[in-house]
C-alpha atoms as a PDB file:
ATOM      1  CA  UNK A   1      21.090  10.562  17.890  1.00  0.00           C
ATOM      2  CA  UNK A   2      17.848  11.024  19.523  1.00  0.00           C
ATOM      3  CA  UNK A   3      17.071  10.397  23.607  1.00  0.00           C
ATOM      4  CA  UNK A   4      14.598   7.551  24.038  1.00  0.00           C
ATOM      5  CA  UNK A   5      11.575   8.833  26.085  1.00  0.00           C
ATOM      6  CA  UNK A   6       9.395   6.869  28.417  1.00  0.00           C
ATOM      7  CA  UNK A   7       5.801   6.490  27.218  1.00  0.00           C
ATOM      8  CA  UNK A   8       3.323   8.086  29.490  1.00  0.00           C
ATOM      9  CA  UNK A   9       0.331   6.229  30.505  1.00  0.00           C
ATOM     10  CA  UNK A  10      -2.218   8.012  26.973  1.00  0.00           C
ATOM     11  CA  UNK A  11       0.717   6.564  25.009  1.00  0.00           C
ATOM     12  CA  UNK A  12       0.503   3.112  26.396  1.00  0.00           C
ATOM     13  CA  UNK A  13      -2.680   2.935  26.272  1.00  0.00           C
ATOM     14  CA  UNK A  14      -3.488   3.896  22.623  1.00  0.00           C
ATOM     15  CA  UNK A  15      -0.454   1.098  21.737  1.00  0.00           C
ATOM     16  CA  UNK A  16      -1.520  -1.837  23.932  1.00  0.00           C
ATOM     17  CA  UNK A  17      -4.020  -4.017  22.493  1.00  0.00           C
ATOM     18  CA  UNK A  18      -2.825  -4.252  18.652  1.00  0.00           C
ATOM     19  CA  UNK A  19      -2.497  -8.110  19.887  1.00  0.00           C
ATOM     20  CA  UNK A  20      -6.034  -8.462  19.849  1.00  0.00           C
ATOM     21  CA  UNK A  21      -6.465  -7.352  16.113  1.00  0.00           C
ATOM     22  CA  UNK A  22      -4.189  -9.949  14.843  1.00  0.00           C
ATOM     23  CA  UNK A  23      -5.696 -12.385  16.670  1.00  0.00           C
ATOM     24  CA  UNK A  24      -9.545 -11.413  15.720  1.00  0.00           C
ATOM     25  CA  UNK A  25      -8.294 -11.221  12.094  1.00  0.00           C
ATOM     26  CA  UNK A  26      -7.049 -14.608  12.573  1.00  0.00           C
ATOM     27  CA  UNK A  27     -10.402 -15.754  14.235  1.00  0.00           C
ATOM     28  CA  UNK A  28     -12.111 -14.308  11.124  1.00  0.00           C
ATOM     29  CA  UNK A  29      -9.361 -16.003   8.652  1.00  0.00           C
ATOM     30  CA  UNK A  30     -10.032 -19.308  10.132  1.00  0.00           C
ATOM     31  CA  UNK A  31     -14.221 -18.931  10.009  1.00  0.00           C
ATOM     32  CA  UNK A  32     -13.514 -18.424   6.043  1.00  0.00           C
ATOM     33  CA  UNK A  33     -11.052 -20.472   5.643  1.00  0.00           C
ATOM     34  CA  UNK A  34     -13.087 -22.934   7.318  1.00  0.00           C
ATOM     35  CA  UNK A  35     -15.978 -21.930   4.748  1.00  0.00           C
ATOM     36  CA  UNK A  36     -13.467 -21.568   1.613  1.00  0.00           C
ATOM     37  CA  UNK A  37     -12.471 -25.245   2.074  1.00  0.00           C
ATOM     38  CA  UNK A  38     -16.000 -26.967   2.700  1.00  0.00           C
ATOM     39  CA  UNK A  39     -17.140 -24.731  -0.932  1.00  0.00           C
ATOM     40  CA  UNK A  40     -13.489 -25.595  -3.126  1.00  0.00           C
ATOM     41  CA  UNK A  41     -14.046 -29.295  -1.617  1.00  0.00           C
ATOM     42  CA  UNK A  42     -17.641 -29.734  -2.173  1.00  0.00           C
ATOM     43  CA  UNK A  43     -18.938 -33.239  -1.357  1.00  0.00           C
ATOM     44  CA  UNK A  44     -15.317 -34.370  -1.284  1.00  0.00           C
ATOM     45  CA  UNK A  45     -13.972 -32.516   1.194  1.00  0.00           C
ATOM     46  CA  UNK A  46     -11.806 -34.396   4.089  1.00  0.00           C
ATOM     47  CA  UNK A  47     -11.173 -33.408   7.263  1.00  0.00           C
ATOM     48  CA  UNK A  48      -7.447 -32.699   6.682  1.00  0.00           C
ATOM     49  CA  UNK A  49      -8.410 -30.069   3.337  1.00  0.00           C
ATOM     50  CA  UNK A  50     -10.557 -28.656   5.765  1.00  0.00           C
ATOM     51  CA  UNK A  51      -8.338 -28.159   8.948  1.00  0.00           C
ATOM     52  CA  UNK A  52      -5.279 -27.378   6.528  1.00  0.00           C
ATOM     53  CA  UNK A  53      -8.002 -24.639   4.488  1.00  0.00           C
ATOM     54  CA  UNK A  54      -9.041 -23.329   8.066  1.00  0.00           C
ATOM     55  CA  UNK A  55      -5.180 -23.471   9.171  1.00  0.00           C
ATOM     56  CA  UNK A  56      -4.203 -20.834   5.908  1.00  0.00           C
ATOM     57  CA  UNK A  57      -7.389 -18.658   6.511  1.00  0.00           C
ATOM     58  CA  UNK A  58      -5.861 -18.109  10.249  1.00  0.00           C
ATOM     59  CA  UNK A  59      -2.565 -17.060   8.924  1.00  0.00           C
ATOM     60  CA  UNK A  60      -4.131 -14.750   6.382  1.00  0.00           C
ATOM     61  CA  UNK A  61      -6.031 -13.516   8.582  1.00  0.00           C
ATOM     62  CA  UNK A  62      -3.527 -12.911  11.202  1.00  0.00           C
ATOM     63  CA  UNK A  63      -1.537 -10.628   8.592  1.00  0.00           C
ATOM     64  CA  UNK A  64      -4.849  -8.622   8.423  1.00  0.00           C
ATOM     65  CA  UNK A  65      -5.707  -7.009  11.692  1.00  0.00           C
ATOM     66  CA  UNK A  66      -9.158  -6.423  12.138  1.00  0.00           C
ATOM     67  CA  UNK A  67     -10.055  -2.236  12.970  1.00  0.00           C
ATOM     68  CA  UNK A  68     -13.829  -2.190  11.896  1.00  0.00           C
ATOM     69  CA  UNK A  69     -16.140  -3.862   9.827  1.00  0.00           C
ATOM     70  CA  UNK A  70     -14.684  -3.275   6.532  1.00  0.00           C
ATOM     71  CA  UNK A  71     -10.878  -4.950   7.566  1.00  0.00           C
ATOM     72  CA  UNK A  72     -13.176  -7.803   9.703  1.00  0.00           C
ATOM     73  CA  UNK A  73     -15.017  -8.187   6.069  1.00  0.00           C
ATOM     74  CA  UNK A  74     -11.830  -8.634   4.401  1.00  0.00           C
ATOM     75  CA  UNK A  75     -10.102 -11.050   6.842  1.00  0.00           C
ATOM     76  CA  UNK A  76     -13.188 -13.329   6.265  1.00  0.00           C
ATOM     77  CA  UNK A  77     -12.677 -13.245   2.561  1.00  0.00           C
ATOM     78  CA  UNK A  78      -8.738 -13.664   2.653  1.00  0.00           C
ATOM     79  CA  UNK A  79      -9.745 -16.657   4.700  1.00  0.00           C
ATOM     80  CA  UNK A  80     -11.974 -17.929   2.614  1.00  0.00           C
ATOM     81  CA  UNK A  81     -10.098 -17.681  -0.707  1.00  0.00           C
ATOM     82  CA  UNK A  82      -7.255 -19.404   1.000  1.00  0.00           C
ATOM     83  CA  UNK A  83      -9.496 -21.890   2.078  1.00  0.00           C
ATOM     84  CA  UNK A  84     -11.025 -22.712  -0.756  1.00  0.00           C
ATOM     85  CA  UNK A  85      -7.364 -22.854  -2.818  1.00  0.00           C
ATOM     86  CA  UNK A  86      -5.783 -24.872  -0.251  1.00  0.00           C
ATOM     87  CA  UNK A  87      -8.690 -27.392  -0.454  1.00  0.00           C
ATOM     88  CA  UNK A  88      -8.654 -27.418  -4.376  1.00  0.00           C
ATOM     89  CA  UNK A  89      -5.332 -27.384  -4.547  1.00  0.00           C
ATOM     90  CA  UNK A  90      -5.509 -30.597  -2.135  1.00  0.00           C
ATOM     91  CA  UNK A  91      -8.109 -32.688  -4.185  1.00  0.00           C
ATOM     92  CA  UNK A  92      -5.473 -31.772  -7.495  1.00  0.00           C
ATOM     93  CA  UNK A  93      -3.036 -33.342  -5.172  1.00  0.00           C
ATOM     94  CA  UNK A  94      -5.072 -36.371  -4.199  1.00  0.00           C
ATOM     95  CA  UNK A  95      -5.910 -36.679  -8.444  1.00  0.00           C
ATOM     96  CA  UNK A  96      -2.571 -36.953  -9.481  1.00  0.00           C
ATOM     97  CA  UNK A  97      -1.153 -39.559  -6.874  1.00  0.00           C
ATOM     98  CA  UNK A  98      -4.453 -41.705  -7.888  1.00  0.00           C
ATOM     99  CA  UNK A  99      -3.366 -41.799 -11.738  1.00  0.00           C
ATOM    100  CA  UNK A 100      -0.241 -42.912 -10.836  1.00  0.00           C
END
């Protein structure tokens, strides 16, 4: 079994801050997300679709650090696919319980 060694301070340093990634990809999931649900909702979009489309673009975006432009690029879009389901998916929702 191997010794654990002590990080010295170049170590540390090139490992602290991953936090902020997740958290800018989340930033960036949420901004499409946002986006995703206003375009899959179109003139019928509610506040909840849009808060619950903005809501999955954060998580997806969380899951997708962002380390440059291309990754930032991609959180936005994972964002706003999600969005734009989760908004859809809500107005299918809303379509049913009205037939009923």
């Amino acid at each position: 079994m191997e010794k654990l060694t002590e990080l010295n301070k170049d170590e540390i340093s090139q490992v602290s801050g991953a936090l902020w990634a997740n958290a800018l990809g989340a930033l960036a999931g949420g901004i499409g997300g946002f986006y995703g649900a206003i375009i899959g909702g179109g003139r019928s979009a509610t506040f909840s679709s849009i808060a619950t489309g903005t809501l999955a673009g954060m998580g997806t975006g969380a899951l997708s650090p962002v380390k440059g432009f291309s990754s930032l690029a991609t959180s936005v879009g994972g964002g706003l696919i999600s969005g734009a389901i989760t908004s859809m998916a809500s107005e299918v929702e809303d379509l049913m319980t009205t037939d009923e």
